[in-house]
Protein backbone atom coordinates (compact mmCIF):
# COMPACT_ATOMS: atom_id res chain seq x y z
CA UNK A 1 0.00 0.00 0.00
CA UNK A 2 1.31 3.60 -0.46
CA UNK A 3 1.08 5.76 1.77
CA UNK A 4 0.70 9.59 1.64
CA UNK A 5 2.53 10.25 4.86
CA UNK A 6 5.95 10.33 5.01
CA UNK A 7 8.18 9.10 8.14
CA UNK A 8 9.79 11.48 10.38
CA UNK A 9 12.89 10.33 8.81
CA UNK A 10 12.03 11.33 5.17
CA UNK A 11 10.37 14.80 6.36
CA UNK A 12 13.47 15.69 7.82
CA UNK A 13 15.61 14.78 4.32
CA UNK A 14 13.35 16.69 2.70
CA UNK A 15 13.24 19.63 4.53
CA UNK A 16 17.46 19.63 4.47
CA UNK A 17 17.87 19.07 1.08
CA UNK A 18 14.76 21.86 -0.07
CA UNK A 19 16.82 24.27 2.41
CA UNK A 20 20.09 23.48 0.87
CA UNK A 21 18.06 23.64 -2.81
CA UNK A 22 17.12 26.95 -2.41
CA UNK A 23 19.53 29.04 -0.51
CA UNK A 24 22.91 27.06 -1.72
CA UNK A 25 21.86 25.52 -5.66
CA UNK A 26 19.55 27.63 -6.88
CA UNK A 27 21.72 30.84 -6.89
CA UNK A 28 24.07 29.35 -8.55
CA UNK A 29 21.69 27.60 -11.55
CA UNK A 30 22.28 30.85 -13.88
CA UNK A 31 25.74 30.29 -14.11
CA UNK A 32 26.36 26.71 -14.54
CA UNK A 33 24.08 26.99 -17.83
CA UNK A 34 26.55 29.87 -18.69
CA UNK A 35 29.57 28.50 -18.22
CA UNK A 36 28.42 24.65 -19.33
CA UNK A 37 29.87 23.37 -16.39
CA UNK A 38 29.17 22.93 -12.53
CA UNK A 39 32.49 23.73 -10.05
CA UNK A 40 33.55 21.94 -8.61
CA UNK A 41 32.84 23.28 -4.91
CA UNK A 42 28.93 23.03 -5.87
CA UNK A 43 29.88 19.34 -6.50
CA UNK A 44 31.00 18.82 -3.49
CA UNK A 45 28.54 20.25 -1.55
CA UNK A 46 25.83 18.32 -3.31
CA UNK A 47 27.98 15.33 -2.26
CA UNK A 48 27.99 16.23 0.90
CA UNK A 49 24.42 15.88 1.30
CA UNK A 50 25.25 12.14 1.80
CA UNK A 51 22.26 10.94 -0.44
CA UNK A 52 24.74 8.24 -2.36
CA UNK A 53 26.68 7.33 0.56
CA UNK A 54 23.30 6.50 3.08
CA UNK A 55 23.09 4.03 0.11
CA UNK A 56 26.25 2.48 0.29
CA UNK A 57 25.97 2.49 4.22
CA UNK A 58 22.56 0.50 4.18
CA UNK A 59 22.37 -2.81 5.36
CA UNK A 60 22.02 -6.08 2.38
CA UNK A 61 21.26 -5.67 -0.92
CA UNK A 62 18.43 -4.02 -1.24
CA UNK A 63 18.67 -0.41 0.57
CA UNK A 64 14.70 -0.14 2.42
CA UNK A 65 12.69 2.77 1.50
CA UNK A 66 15.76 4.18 -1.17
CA UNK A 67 14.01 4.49 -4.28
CA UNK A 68 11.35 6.76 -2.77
CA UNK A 69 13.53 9.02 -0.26
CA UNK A 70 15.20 9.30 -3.72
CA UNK A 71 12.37 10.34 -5.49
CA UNK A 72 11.83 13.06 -2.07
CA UNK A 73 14.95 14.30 -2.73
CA UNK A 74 15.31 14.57 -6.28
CA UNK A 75 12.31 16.52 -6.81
CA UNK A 76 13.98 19.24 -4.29
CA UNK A 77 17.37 19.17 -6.30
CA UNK A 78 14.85 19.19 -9.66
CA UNK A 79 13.32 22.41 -8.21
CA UNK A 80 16.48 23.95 -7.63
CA UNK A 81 17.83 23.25 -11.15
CA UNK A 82 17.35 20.13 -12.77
CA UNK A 83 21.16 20.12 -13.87
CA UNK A 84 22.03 19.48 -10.59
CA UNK A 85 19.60 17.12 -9.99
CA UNK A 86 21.37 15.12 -12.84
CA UNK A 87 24.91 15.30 -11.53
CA UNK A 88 23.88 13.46 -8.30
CA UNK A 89 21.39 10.90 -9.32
CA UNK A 90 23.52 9.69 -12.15
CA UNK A 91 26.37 8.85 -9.75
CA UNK A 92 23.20 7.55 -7.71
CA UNK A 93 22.15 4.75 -10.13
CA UNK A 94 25.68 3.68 -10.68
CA UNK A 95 25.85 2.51 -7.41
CA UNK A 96 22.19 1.46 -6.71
CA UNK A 97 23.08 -0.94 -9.55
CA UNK A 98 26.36 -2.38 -8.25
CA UNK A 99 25.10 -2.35 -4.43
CA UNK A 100 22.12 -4.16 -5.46
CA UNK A 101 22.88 -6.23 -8.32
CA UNK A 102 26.62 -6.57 -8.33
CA UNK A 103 29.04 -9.32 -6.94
CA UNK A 104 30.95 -9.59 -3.77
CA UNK A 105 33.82 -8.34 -5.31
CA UNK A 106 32.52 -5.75 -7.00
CA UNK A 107 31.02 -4.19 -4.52
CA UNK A 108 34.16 -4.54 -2.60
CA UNK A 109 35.88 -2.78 -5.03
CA UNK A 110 33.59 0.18 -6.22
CA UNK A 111 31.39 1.40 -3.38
CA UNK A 112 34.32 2.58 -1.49
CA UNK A 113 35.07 5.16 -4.00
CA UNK A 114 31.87 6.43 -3.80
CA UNK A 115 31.85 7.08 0.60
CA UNK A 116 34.23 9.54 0.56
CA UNK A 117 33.53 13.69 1.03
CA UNK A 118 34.63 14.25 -2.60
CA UNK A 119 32.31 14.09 -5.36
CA UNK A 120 32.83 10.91 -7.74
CA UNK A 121 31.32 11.11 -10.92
CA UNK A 122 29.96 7.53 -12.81
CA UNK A 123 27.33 7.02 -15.01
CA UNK A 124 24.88 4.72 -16.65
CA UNK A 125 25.70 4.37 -20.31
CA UNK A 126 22.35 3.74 -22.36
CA UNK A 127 21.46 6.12 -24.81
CA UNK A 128 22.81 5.42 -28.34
CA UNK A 129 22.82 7.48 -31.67
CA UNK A 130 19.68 7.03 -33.96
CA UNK A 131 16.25 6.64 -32.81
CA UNK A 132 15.42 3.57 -30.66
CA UNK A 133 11.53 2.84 -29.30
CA UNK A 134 12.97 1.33 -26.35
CA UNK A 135 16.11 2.42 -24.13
CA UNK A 136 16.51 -1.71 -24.49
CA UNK A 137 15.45 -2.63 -27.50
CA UNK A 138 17.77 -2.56 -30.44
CA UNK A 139 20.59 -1.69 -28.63
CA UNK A 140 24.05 -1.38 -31.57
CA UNK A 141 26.31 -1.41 -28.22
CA UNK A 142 27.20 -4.56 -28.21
CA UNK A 143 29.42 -7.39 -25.88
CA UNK A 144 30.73 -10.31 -28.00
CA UNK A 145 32.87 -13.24 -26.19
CA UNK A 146 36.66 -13.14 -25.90
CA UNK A 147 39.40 -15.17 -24.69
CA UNK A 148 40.25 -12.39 -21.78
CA UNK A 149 36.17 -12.63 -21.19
CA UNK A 150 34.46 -9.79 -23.51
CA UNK A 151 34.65 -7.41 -26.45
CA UNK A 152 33.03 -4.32 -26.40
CA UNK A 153 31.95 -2.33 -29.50
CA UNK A 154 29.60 0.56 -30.07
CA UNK A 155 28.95 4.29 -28.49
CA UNK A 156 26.71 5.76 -26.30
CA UNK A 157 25.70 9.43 -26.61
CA UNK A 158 24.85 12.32 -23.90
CA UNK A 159 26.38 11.06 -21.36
CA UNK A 160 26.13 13.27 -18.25
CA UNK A 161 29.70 14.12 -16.93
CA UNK A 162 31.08 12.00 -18.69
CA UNK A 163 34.40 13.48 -18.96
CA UNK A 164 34.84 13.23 -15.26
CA UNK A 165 33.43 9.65 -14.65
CA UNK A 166 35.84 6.93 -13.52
CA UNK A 167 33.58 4.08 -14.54
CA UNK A 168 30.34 3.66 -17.00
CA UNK A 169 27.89 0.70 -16.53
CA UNK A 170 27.18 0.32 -20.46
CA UNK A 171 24.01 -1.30 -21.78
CA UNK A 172 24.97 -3.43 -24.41
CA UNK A 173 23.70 -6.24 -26.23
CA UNK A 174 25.25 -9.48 -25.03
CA UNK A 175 23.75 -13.02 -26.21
CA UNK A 176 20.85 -11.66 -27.89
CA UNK A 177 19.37 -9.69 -24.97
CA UNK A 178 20.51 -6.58 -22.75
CA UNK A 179 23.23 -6.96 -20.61
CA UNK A 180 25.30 -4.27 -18.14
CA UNK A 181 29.20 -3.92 -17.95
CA UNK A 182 31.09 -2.23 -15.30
CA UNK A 183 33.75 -0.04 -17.71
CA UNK A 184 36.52 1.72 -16.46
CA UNK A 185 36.84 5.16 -17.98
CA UNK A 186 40.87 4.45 -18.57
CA UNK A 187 40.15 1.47 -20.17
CA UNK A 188 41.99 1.08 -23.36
CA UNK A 189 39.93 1.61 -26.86
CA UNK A 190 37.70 3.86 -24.58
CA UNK A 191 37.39 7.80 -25.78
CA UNK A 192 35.32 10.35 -24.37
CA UNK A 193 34.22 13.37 -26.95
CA UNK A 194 32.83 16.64 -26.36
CA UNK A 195 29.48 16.38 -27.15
CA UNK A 196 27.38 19.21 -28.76
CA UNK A 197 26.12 21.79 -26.23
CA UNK A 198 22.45 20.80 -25.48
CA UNK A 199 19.80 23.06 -25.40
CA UNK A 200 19.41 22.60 -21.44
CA UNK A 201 21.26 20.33 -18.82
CA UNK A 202 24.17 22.77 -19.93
CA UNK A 203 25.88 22.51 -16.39
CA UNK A 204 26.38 18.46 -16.61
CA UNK A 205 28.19 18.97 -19.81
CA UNK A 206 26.92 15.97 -21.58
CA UNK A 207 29.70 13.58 -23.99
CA UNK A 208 29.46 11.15 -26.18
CA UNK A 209 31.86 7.65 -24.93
CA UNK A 210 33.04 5.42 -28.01
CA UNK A 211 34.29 2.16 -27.13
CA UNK A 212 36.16 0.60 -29.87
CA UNK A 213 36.76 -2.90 -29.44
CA UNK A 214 37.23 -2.09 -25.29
CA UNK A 215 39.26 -5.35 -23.78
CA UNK A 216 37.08 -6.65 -20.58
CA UNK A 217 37.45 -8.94 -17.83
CA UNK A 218 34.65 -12.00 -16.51
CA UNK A 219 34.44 -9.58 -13.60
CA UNK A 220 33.50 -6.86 -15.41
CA UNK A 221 29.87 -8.17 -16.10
CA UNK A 222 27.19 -6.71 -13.94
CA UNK A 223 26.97 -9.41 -11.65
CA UNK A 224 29.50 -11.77 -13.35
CA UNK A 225 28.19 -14.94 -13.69
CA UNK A 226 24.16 -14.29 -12.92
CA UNK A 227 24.75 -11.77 -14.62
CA UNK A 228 21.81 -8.67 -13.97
CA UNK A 229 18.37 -7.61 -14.08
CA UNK A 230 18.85 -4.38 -16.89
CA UNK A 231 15.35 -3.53 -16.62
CA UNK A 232 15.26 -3.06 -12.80
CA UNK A 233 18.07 -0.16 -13.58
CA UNK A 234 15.79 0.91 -16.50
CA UNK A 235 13.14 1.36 -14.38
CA UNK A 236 14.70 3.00 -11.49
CA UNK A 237 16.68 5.46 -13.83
CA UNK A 238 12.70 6.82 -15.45
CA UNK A 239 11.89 7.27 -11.93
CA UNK A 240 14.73 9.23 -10.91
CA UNK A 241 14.84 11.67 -14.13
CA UNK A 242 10.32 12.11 -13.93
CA UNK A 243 11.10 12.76 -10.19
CA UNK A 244 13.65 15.63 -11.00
CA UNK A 245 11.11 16.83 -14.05
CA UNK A 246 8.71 16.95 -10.88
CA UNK A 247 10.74 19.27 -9.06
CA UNK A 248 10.95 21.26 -12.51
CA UNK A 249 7.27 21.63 -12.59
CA UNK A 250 6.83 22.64 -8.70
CA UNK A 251 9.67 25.34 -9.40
CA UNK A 252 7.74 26.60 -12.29
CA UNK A 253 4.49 26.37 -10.50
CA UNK A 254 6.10 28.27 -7.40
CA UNK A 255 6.86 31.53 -9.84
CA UNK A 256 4.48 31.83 -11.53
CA UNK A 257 2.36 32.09 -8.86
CA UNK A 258 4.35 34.84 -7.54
CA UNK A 259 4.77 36.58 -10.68
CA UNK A 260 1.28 36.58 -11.50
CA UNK A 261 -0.25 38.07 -8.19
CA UNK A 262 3.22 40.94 -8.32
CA UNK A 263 2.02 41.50 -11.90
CA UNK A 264 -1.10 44.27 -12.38
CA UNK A 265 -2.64 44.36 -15.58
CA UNK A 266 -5.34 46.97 -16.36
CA UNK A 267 -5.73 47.33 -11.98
CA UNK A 268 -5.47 43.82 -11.01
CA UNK A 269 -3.32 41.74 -10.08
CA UNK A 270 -2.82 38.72 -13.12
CA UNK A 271 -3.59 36.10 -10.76
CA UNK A 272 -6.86 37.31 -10.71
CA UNK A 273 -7.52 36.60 -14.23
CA UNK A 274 -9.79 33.93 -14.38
CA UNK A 275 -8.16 32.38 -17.21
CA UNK A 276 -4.68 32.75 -15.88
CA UNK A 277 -6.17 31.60 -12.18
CA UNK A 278 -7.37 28.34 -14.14
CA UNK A 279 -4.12 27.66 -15.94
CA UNK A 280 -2.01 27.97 -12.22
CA UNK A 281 -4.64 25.66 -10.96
CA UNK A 282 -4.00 22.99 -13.82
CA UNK A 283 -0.29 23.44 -13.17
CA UNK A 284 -0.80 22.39 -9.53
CA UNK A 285 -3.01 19.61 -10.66
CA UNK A 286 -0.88 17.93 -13.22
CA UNK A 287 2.24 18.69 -10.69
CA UNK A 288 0.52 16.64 -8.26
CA UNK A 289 -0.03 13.89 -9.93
CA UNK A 290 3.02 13.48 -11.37
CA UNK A 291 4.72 12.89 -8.15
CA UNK A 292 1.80 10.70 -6.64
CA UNK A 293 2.85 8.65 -10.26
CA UNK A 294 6.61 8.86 -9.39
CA UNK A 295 5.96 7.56 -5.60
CA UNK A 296 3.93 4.50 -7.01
CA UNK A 297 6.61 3.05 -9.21
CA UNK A 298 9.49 4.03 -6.77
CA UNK A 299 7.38 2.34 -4.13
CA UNK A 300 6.92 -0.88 -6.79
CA UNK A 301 10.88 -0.79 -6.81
CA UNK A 302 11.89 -0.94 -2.83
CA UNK A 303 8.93 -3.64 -2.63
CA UNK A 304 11.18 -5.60 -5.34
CA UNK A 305 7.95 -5.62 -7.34
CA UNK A 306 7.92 -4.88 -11.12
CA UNK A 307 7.79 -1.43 -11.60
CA UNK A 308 8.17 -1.60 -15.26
CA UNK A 309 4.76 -0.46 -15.98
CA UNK A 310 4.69 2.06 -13.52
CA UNK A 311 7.96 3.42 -14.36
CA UNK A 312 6.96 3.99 -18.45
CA UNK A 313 3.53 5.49 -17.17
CA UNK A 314 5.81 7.68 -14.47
CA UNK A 315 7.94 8.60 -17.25
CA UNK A 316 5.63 9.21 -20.05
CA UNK A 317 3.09 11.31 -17.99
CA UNK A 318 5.79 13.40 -16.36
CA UNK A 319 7.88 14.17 -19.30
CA UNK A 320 4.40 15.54 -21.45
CA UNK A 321 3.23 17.87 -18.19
CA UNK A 322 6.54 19.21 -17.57
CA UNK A 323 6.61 20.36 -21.38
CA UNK A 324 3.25 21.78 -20.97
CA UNK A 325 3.78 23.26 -17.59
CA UNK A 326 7.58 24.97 -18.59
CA UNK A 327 5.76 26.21 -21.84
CA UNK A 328 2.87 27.82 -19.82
CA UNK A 329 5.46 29.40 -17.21
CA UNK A 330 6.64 30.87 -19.98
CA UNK A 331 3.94 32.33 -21.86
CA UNK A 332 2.36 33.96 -18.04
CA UNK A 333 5.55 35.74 -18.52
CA UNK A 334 4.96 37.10 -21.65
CA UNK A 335 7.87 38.83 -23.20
CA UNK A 336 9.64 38.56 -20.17
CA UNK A 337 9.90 34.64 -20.11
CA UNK A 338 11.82 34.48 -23.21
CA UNK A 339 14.38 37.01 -21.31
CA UNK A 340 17.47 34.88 -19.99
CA UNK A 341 16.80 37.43 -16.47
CA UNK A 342 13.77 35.36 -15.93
CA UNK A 343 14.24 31.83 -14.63
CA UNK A 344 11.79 30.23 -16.63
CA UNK A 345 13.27 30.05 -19.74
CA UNK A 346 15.91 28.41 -18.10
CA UNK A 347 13.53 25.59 -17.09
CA UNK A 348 11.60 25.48 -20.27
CA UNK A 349 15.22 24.15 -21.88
CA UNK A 350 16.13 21.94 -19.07
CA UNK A 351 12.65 20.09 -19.19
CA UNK A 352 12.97 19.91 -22.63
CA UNK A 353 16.38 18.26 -22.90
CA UNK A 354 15.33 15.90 -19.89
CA UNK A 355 12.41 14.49 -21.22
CA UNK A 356 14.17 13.25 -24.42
CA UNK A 357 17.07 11.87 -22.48
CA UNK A 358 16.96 7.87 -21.20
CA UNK A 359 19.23 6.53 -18.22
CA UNK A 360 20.59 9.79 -17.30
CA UNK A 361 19.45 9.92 -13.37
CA UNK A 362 18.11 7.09 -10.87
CA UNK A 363 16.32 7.13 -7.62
C-alpha cells in the first residue's frame, strides 16, 4: 500500500535538502548553464548531502525505502535546477546498480570510492545514436565473447559528466538480450568526446563515450556470472529523471504564482484573471499527480515488485506535463519569459532536454 505520509525520517531529508536547494543551488543555476559546467565546490557540496553514501551504508542488498527518499529528494534538487539534480542521481544509479545487483567483489571494489567527502562522478551508459523505441530494444552497443572474457563495440551518446566519470555501466547487447558492464573510464579503446552543447542540462556537460573494441574482464559483467536484471536499472533510472522533471514543474508552479499576483494588468493583479487563475490551478493539478505517479513506481521498486509499468507510465506522464507546464510558465511571462533574467526560460530548456534523455538519473 502507499502511503501519503511520510516518516519522520524522510520529512526531515526533505526539509534539508529543499533548504540546501534553495539558498545554496539555486543561486548558482544561472551560471552553470553559462559556463556549461558545474564547479567543482557546488559538486561537493551536493555530495555532501550524503544521499549516495546512506546508500552504500545501508544494510544487504536491497537499501529499504531508497528508491522513494530518492524520489523526495530529487524533486527538491529538480526544483532547484534540474542540472544538478542530474549530476547526483547519475552517480546515484551507478551505485544502486552495483550495491544491489553486483558481486561480492565488485562491490568490494567500487562502493568505497563512492563514501568519501569528494564528489565521484559515474554514469549509466544507455542512450545510443539514432532513434530507438525502447532504451533496451535494439541496442548497436554490443558485448561479443573473448578469450580475456568480452569485447566491447559501439557508443553511447549524452552522457552526463562524462568526462569526469571513472567508470560507466554500459548497456549493451550481449547473447541476444541486454546486458550491463562495469567499464573503467581508462580502459583502453575507450574515448570520451565533447558532445554538442544541449539546449538545457548545460551545467552536466553531456559527452558522447566510443568504445572501440574495449578489452574486458569475466568480472567486469554486472553481476558476473548471474549476470543482472537491466530492466530493474531501467526502471529505477525513469523514476529518478520524472522525479527531477517533478521538481521542474513545482519550481515553475512556485513563480508563476508569484509573478502573476506581483504582476497588475489593467488594476489587477494577473492572478486574478480567471483564465490565468485556471491555468495555475491545472499546473498544480498535473504537478501533483506526477509525483503521486513517481511515488507508485518508486514504491513498486523498494517492494522488489515490477515497476516496469509504472515506471513507463511515471515517465511518459511526467515528461508531457513538464513540457506543458515549462511552456505555460513561460507564456504567463509574456515577453519577459523568453528574457534569460527570468528563470523560466531556463527551465523550459532543461525540461525539454530531460524528457528526451533515457538513463541519465536514478532514484
Amino acid at each position: 500500500m502507499i502511503s501519503f505520509e511520510l516518516t519522520e525520517e524522510q520529512e526531515i531529508a526533505r526539509s534539508t535538502v529543499r533548504e540546501f536547494a534553495g539558498q545554496v543551488l539555486r543561486p548558482l543555476a544561472r551560471q552553470a548553464d553559462v559556463d556549461g559546467r558545474i564547479d567543482d565546490e557546488t559538486l561537493d557540496q551536493l555530495w555532501s548531502l550524503g544521499i549516495v553514501q546512506s546508500m552504500i551504508d545501508q544494510d544487504g542488498d536491497e537499501p529499504e525505502q531508497s528508491a522513494i527518499l530518492g524520489a523526495l529528494l530529487l524533486e527538491e534538487l529538480g526544483w532547484a535546477d534540474a542540472a544538478f539534480g542530474v549530476a547526483l542521481a547519475s552517480p546515484l544509479g551507478f551505485v544502486r546498480a552495483v550495491k544491489e545487483q553486483g558481486s561480492a567483489a565488485q562491490k568490494e571494489a567500487l562502493l568505497p570510492q563512492f563514501a568519501g567527502d569528494r564528489y565521484q562522478a559515474a554514469a549509466i551508459a544507455l542512450t545510443e545514436p539514432g532513434l530507438i523505441a525502447n532504451g533496451i530494444d535494439a541496442l548497436s552497443t554490443r558485448a561479443e565473447a573473448d578469450p580475456a572474457g568480452y569485447r566491447l563495440s559501439g557508443a553511447k551518446i549524452q552522457v552526463p559528466l562524462g568526462g569526469r566519470c571513472s567508470h560507466f555501466l554500459v548497456i549493451a547487447e550481449h547473447d541476444g538480450k541486454p546486458d550491463a558492464f562495469i567499464v573503467p573510464r581508462d580502459a583502453p579503446g575507450v574515448t570520451v568526446d565533447d558532445g554538442d552543447r544541449q539546449v538545457g542540462l548545460a551545467g552536466v556537460a553531456s559527452v558522447t563515450v566510443r568504445f572501440d573494441n574495449v578489452v574486458l574482464g569475466h568480472e567486469a559483467r554486472l553481476g558476473e556470472n548471474r549476470g543482472c536484471d537491466v530492466q530493474r536499472i531501467v526502471d529505477a533510472a525513469r523514476v529518478g529523471a520524472s522525479s527531477i522533471l517533478v521538481g521542474v514543474c513545482r519550481g515553475v508552479y512556485d513563480h508563476s504564482v508569484e509573478y502573476t499576483k506581483e504582476r497588475h494588468v489593467h488594476g489587477s493583479a494577473l492572478a486574478r484573471k480567471q483564465s490565468v487563475a485556471f491555468r495555475l490551478v491545472d499546473m498544480f493539478v498535473e504537478t501533483e499527480a506526477s509525483r503521486w505517479m513517481c511515488w507508485r513506481a518508486a514504491t513498486e521498486i523498494d517492494k522488489g515488485e515490477p515497476a516496469t509499468r509504472s515506471a513507463s507510465l511515471a515517465q511518459s506522464y511526467t515528461r508531457q506535463q513538464a513540457t506543458w507546464i515549462t511552456d505555460e510558465g513561460v507564456q504567463l511571462m509574456g515577453g519577459h519569459g523568453f528574457m534569460r533574467a527570468n528563470p523560466v526560460e531556463l527551465w523550459f530548456r532543461n525540461a525539454r532536454t530531460l524528457s528526451m534523455l533515457e538513463g541519465v538519473a536514478s532514484v
